[in-house]
N, C-alpha and C. Protein backbone atom coordinates (compact mmCIF):
# COMPACT_ATOMS: atom_id res chain seq x y z
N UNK A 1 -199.41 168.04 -53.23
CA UNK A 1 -200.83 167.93 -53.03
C UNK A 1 -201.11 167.61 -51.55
N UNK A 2 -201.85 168.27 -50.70
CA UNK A 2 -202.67 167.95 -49.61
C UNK A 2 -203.51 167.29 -49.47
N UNK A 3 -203.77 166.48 -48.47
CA UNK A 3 -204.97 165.48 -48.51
C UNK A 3 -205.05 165.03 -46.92
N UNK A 4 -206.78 165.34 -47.11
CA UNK A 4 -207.05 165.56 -45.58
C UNK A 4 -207.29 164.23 -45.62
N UNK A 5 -207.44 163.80 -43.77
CA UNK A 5 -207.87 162.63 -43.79
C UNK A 5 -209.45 162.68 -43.31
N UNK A 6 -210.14 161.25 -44.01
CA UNK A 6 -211.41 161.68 -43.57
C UNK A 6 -211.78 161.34 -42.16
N UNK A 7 -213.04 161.88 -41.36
CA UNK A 7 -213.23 162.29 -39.96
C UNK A 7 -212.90 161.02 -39.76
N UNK A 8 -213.91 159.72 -40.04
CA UNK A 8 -213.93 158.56 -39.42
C UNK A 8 -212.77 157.49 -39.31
N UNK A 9 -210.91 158.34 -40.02
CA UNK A 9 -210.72 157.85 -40.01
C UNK A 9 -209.14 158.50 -38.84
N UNK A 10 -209.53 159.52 -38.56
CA UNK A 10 -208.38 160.41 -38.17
C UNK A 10 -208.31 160.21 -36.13
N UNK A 11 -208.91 159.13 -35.72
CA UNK A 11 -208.14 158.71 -34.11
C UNK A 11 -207.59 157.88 -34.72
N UNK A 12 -207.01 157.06 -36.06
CA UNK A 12 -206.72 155.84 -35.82
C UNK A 12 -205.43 156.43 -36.75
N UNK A 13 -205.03 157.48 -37.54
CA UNK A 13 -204.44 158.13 -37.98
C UNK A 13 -203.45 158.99 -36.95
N UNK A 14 -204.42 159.48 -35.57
CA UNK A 14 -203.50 159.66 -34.62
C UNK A 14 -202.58 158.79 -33.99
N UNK A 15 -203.53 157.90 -33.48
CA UNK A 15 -203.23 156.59 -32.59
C UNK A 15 -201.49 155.93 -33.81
N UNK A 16 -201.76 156.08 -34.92
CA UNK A 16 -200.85 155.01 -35.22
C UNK A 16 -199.66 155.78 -35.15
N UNK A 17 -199.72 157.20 -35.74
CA UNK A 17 -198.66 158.58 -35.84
C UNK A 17 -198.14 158.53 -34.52
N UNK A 18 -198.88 158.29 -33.57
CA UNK A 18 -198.35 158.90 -32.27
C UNK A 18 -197.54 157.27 -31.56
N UNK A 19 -198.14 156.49 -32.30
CA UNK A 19 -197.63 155.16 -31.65
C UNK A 19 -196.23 154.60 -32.29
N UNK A 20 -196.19 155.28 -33.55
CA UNK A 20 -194.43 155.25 -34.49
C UNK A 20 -193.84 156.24 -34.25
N UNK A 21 -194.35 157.00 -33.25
CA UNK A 21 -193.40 158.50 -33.26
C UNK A 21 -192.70 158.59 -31.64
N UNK A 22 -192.30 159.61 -31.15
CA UNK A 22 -191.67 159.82 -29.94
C UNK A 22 -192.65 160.63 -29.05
N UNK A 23 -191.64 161.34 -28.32
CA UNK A 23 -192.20 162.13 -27.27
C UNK A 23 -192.60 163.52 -27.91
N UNK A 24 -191.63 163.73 -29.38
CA UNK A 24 -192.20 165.47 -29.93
C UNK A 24 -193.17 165.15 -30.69
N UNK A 25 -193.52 164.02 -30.98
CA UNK A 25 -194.56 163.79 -31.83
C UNK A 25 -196.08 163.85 -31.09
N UNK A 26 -195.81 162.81 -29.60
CA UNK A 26 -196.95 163.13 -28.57
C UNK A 26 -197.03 164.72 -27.88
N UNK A 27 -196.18 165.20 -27.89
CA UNK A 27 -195.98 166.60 -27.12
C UNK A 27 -197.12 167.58 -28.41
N UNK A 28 -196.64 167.06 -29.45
CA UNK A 28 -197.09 168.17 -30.86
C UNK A 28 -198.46 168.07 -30.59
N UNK A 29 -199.16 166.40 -30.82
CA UNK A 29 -200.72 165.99 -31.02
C UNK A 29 -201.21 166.53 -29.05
N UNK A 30 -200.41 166.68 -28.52
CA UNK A 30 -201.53 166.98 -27.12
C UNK A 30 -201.51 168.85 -27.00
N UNK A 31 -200.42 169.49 -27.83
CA UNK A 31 -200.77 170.65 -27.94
C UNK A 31 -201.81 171.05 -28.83
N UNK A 32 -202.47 170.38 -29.96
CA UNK A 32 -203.13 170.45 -31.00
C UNK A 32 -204.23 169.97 -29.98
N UNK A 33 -204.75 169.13 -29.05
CA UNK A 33 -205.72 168.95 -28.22
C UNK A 33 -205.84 169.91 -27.82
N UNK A 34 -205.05 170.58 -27.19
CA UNK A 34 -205.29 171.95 -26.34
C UNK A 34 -205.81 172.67 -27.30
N UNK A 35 -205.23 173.00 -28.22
CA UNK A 35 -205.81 174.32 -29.03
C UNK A 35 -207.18 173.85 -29.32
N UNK A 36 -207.67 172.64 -29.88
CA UNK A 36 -208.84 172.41 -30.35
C UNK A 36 -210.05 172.65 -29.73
N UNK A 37 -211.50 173.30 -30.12
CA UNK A 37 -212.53 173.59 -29.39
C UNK A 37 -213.16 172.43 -30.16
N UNK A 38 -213.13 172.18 -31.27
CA UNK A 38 -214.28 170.74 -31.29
C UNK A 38 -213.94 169.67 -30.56
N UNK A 39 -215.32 169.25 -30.18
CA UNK A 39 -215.42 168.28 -29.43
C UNK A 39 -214.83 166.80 -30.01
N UNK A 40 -215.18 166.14 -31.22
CA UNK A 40 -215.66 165.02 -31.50
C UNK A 40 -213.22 165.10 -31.97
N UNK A 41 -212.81 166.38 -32.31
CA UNK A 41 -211.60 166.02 -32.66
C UNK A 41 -211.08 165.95 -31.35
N UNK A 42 -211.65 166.42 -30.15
CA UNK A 42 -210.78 166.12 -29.22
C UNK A 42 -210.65 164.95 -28.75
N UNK A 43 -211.98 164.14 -28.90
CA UNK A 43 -211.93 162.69 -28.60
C UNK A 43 -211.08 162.41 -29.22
N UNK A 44 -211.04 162.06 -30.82
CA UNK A 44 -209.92 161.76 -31.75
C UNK A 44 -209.18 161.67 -31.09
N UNK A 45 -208.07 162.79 -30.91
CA UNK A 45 -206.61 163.07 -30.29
C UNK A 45 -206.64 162.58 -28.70
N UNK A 46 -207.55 162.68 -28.79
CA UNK A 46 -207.07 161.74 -26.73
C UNK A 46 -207.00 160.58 -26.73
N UNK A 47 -207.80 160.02 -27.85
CA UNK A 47 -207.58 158.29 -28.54
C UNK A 47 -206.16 158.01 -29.02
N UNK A 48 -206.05 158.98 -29.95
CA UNK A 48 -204.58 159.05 -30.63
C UNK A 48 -203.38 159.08 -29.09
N UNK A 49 -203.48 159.82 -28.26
CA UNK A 49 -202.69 160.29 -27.45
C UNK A 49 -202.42 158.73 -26.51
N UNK A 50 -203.39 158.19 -26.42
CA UNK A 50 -202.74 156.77 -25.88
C UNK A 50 -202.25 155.76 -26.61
N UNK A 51 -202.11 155.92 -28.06
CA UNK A 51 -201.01 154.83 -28.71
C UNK A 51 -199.59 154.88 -28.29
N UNK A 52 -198.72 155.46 -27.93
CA UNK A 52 -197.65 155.73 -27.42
C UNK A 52 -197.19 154.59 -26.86
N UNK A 53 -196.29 154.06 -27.16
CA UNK A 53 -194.99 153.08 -26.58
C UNK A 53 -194.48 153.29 -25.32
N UNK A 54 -194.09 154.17 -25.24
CA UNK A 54 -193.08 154.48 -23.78
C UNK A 54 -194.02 154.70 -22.66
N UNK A 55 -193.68 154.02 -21.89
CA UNK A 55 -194.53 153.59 -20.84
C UNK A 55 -194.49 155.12 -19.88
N UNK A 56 -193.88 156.13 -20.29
CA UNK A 56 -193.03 157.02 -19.43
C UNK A 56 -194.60 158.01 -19.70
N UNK A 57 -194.54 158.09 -20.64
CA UNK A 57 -195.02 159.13 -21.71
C UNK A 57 -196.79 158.86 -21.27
N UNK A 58 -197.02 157.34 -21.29
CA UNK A 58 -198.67 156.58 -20.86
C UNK A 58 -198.73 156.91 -19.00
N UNK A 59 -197.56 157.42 -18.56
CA UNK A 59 -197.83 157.46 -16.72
C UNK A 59 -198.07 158.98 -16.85
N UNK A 60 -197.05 159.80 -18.19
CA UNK A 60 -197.40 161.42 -18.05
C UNK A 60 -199.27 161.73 -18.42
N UNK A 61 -199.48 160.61 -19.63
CA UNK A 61 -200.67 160.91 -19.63
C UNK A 61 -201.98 160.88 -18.85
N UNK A 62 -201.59 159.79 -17.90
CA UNK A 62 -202.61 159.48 -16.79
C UNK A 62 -202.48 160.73 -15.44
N UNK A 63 -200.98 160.90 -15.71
CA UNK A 63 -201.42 162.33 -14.28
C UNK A 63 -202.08 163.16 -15.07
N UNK A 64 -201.83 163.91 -16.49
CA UNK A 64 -202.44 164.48 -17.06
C UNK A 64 -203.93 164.71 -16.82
N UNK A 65 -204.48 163.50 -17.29
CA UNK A 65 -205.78 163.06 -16.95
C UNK A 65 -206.40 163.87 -16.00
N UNK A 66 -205.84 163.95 -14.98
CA UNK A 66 -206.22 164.41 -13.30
C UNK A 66 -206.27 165.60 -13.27
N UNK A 67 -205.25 166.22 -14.00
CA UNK A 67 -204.75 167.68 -13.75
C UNK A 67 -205.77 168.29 -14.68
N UNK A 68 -206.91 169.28 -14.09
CA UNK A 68 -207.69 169.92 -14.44
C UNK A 68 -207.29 171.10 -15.49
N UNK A 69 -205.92 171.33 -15.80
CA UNK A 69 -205.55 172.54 -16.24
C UNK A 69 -204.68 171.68 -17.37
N UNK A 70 -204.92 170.59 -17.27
CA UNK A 70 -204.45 169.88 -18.43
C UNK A 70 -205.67 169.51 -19.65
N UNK A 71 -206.32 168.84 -18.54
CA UNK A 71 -207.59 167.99 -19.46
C UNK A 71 -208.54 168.03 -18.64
N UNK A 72 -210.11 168.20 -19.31
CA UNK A 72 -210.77 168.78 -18.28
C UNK A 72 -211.15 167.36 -17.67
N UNK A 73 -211.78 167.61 -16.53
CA UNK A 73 -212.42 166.68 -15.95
C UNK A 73 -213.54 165.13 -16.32
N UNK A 74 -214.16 165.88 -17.37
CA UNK A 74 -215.09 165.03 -17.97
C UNK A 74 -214.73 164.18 -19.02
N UNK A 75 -213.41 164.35 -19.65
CA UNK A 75 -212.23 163.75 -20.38
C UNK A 75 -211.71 162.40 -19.25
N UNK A 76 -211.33 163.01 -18.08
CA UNK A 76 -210.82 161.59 -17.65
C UNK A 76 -210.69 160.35 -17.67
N UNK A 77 -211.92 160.11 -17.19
CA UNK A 77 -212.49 158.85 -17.52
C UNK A 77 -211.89 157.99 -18.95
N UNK A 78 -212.39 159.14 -19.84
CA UNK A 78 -211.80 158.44 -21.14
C UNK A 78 -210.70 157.98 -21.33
N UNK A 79 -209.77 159.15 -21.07
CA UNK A 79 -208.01 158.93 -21.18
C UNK A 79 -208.01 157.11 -20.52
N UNK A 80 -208.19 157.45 -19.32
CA UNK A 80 -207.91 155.90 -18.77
C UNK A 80 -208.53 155.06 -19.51
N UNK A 81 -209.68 155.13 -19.54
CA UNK A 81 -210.58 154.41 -20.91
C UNK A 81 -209.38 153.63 -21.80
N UNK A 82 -209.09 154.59 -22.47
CA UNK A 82 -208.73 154.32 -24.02
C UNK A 82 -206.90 154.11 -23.56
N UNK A 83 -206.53 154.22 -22.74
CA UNK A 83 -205.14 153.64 -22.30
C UNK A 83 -205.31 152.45 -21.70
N UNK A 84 -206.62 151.87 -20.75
CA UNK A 84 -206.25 150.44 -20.35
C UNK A 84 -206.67 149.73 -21.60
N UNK A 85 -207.38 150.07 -22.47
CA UNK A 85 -208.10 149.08 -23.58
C UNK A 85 -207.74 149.35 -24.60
N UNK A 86 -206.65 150.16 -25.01
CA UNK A 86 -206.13 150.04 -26.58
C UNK A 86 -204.78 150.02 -26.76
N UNK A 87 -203.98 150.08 -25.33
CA UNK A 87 -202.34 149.88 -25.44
C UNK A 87 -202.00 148.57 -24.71
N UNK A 88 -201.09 147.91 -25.39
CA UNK A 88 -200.76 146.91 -24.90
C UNK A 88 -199.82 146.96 -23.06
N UNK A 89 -199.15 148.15 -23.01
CA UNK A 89 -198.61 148.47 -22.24
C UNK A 89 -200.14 149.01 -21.02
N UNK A 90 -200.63 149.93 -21.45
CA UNK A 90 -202.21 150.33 -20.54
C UNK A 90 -202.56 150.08 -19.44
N UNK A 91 -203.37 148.72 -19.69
CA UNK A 91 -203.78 147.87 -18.48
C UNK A 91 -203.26 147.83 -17.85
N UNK A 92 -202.04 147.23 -17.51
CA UNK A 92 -201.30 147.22 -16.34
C UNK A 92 -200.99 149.03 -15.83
N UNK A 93 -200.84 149.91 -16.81
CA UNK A 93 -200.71 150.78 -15.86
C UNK A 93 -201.88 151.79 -15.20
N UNK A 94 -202.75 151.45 -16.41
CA UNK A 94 -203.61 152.21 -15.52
C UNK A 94 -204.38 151.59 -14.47
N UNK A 95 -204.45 150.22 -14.06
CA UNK A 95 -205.24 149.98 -12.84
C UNK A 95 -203.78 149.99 -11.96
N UNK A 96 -202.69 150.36 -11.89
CA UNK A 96 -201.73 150.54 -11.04
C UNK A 96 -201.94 152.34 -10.57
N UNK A 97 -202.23 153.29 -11.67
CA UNK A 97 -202.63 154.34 -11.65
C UNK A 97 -204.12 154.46 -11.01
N UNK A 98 -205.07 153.36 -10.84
CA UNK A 98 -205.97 153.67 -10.26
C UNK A 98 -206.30 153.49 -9.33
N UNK A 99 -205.63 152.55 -8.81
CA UNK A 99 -205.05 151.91 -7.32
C UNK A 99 -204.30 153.41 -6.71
N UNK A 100 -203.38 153.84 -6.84
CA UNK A 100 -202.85 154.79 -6.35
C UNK A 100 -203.28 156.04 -5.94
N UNK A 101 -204.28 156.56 -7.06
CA UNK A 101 -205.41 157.53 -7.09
C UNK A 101 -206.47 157.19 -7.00
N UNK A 102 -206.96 156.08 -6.28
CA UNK A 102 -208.09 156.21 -6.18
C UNK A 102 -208.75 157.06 -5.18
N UNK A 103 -208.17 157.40 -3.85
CA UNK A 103 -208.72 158.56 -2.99
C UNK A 103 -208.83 160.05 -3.89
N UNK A 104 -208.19 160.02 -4.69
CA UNK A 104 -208.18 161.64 -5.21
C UNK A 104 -209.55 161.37 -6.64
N UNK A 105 -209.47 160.18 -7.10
CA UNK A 105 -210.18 160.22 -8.32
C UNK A 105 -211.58 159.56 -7.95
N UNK A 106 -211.75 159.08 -6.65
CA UNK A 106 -212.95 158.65 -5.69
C UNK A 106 -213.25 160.12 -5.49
N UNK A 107 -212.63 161.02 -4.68
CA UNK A 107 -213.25 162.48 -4.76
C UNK A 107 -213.43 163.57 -5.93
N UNK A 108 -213.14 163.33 -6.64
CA UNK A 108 -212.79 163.75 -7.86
C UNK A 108 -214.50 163.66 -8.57
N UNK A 109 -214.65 161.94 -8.70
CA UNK A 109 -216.00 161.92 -9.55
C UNK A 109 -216.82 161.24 -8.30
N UNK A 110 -216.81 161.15 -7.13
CA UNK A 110 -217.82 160.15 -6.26
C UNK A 110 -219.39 160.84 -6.16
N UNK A 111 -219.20 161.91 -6.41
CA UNK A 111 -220.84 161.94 -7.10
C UNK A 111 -221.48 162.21 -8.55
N UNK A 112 -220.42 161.56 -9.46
CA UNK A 112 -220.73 161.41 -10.43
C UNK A 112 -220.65 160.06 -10.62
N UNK A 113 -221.94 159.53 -11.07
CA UNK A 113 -221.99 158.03 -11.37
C UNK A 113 -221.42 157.67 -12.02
N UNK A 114 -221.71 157.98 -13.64
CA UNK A 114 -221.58 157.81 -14.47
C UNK A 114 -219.93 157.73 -15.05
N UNK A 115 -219.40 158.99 -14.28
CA UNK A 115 -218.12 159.04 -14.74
C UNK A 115 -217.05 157.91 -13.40
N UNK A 116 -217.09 157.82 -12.37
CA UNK A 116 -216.60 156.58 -11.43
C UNK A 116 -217.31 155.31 -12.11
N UNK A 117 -217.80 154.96 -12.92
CA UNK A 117 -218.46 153.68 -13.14
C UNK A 117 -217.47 153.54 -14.57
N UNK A 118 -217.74 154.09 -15.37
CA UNK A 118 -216.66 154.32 -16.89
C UNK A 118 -214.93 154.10 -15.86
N UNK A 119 -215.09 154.60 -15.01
CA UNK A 119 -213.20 154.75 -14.96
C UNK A 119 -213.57 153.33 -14.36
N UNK A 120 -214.28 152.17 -13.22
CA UNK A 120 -214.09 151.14 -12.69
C UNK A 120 -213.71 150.40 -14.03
N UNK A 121 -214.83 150.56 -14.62
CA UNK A 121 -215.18 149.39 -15.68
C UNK A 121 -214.13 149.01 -16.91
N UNK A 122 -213.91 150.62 -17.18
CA UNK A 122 -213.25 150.76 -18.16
C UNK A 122 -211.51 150.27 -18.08
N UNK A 123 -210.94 150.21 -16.75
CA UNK A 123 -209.96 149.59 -16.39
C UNK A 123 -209.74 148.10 -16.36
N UNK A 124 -210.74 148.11 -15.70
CA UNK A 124 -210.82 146.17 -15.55
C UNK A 124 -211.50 145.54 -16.67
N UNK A 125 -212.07 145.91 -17.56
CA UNK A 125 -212.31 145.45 -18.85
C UNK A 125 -211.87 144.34 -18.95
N UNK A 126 -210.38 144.40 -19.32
CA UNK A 126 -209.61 143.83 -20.29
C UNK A 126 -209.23 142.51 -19.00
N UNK A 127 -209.58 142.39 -17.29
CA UNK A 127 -208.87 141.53 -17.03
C UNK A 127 -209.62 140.19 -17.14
N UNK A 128 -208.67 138.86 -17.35
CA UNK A 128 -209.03 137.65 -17.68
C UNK A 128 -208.22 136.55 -16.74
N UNK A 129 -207.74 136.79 -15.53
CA UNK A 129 -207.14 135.68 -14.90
C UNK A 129 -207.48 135.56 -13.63
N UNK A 130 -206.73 134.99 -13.30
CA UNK A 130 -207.68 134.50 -11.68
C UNK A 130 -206.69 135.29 -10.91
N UNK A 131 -205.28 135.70 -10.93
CA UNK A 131 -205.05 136.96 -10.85
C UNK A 131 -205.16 138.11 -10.73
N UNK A 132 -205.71 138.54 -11.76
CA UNK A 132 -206.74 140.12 -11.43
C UNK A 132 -207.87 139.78 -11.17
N UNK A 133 -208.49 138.86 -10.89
CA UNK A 133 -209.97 138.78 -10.30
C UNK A 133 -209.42 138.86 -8.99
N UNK A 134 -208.42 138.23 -8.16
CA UNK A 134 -208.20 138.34 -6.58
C UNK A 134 -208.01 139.65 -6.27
N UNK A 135 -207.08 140.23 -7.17
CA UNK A 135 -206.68 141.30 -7.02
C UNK A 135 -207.24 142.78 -6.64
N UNK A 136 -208.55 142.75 -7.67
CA UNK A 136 -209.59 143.47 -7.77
C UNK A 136 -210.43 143.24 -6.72
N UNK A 137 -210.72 141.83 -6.11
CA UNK A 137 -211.50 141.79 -5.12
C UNK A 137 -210.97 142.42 -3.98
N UNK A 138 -209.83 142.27 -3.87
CA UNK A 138 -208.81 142.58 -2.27
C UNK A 138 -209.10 144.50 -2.35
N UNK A 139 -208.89 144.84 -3.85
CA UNK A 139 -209.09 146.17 -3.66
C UNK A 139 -210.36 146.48 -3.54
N UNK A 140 -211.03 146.18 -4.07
CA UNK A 140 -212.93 146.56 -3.74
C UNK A 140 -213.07 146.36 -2.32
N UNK A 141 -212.57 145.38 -1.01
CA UNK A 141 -212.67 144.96 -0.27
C UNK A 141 -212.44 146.42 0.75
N UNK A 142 -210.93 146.64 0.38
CA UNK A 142 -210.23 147.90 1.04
C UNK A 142 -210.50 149.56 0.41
N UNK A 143 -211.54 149.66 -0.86
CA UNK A 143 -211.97 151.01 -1.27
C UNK A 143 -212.97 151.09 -1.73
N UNK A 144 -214.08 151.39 -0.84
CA UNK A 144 -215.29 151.60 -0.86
C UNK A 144 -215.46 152.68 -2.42
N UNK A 145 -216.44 152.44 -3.14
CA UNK A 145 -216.32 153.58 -4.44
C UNK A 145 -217.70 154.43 -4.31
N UNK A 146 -218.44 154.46 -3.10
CA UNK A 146 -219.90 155.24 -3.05
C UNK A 146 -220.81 154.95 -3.96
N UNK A 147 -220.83 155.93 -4.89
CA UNK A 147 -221.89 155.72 -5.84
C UNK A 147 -221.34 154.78 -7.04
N UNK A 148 -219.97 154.59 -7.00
CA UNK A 148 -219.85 153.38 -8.03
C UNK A 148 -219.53 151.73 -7.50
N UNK A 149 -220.16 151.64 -6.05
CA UNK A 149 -220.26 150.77 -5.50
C UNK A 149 -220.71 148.96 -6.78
N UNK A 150 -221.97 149.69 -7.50
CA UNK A 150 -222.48 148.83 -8.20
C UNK A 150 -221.68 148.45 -9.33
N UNK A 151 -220.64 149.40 -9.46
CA UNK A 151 -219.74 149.48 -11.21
C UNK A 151 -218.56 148.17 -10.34
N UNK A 152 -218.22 148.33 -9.22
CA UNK A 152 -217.32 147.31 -8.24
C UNK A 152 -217.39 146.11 -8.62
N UNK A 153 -218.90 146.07 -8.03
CA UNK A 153 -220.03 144.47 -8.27
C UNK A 153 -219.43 144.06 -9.68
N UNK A 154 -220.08 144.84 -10.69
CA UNK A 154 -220.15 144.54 -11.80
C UNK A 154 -218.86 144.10 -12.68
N UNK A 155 -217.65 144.76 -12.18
CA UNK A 155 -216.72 144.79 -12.55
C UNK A 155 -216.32 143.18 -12.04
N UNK A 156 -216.51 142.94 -10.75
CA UNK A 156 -215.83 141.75 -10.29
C UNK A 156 -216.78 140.73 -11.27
N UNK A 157 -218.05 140.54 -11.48
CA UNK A 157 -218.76 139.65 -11.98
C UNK A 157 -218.08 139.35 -13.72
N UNK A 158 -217.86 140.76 -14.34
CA UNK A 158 -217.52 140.35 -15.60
C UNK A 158 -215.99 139.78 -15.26
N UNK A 159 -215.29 139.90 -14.65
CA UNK A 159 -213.73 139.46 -15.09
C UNK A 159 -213.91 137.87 -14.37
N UNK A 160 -215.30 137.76 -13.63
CA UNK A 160 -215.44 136.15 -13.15
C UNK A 160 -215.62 135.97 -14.50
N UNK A 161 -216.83 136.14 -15.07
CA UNK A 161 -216.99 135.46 -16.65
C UNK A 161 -216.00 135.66 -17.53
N UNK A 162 -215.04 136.76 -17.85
CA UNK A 162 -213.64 136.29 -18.62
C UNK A 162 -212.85 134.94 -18.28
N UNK A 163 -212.45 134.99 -17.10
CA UNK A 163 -211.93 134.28 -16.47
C UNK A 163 -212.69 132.32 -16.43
N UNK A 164 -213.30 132.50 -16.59
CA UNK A 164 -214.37 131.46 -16.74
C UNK A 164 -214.50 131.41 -18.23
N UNK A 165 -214.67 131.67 -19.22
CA UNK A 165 -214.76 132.14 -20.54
C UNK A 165 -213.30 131.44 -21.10
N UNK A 166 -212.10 131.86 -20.40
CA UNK A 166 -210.75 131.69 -20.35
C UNK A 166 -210.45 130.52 -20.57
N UNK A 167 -210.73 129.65 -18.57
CA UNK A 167 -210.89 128.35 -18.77
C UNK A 167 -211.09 127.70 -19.63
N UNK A 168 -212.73 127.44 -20.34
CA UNK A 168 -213.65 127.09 -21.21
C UNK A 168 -212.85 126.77 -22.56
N UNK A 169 -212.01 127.98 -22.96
CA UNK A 169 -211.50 127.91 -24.57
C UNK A 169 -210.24 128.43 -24.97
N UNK A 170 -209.70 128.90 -23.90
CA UNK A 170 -208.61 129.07 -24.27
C UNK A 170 -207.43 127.61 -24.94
N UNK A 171 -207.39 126.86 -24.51
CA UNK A 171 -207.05 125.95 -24.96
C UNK A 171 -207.75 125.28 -26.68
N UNK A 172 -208.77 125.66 -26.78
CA UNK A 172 -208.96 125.27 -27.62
C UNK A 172 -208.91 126.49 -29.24
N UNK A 173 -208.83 127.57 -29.10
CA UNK A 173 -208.42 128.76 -29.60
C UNK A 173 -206.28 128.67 -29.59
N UNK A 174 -206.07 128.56 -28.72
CA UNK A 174 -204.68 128.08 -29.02
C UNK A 174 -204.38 127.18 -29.80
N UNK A 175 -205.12 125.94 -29.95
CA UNK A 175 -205.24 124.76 -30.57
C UNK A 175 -205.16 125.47 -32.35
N UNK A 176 -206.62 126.20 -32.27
CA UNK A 176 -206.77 126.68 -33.98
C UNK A 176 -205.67 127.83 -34.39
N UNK A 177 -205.45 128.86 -33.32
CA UNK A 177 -204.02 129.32 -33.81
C UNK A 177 -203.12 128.41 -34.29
N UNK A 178 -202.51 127.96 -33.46
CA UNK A 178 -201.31 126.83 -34.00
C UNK A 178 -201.44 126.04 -35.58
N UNK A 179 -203.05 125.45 -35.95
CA UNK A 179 -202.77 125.08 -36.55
C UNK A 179 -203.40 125.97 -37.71
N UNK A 180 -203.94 127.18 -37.68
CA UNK A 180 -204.02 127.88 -38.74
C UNK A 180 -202.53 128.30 -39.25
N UNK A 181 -201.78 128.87 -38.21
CA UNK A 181 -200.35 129.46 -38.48
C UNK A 181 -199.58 128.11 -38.98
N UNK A 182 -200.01 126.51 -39.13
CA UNK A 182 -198.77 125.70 -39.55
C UNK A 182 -199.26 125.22 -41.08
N UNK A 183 -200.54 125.70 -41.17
CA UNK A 183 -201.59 125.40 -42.65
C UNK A 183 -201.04 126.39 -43.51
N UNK A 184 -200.98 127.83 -43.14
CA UNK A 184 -200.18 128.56 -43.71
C UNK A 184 -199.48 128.94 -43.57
N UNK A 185 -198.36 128.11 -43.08
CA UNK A 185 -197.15 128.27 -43.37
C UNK A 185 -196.31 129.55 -42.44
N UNK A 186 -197.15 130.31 -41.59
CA UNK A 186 -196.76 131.46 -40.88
C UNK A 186 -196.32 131.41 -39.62
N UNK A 187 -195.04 132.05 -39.42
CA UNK A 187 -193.68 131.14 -38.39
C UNK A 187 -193.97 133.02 -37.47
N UNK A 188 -194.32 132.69 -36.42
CA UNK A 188 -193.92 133.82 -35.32
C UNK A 188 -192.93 134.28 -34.38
């Protein structure tokens, strides 16, 4: 018997397939991207396409990204998107990937707002230390982003409030881990 999966549930059906599987398993789901003309499955599979483990496979996907004859342009953004914020491995590589490219992916979208503001934001999301807040500043300092000048701003302001947020409770969220995991009994 066959059994489809339903729409709302098939990036997370990718994402997990592609995240227990290898490189023929990611090679299979990004040829099935290619072939696909709907839109809403291609999102799917570009979601799916960043569960992947091997860090090898998350650096092929980010040149990917770039390469117009891979994935189109207006995809970009996303890929990085959904690789700094849904792989544990990600973050770190894609703001290492965006650091590197940023002259090519500054010309790439610098007069597109919308899409340079999604790739700032969407990278630094996830940062929370006083670490990547320096970090990010030193680079905003040394790469002007034009029209995503304001996504810069914005970016540095939210990872102040993570970071601040951090301070505030982290300690005390560690506190209720610990003792939820010793109430029930659950050893990590």
């Amino acid at each position: 018997m066959v059994c489809s999966v339903p729409a709302n549930f098939r990036s997370l059906v990718y994402f997990y397939g592609i995240r227990n599987g290898g490189v023929k398993e990611w090679d299979f789901a990004f040829e099935q991207f290619q072939k696909t003309t709907v839109a809403s499955e291609r999102r799917n599979i570009l979601f799916g396409l960043s569960g992947t483990t091997e860090s090898w496979i998350l650096t092929r996907y980010l040149e990917y990204s770039i390469d117009s004859t891979k994935i189109k342009a207006q995809d970009t953004s996303r890929v990085i998107y959904y690789i700094a914020n849904y792989n544990p491995q990600g973050r770190h590589l894609a703001w290492q990937f965006l650091k590197i490219n940023w002259n090519f992916i500054l010309k790439k979208f610098g007069g597109g707002f919308f899409s340079i503001r999604n790739v700032i934001l969407g990278v630094t999301s996830g940062f929370a230390t006083e670490f990547e807040l320096q970090e990010l500043k030193k680079f905003n300092e040394n790469n002007a982003a034009g029209a995503g000048a304001r996504a810069q701003q914005q970016a540095v302001e939210r990872v102040m409030a993570n970071v601040q947020w951090r301070k505030q409770n982290e300690e005390d969220v560690e506190n209720w881990l610990r003792d939820y995991l010793a109430v029930n009994k659950i050893s990590v």
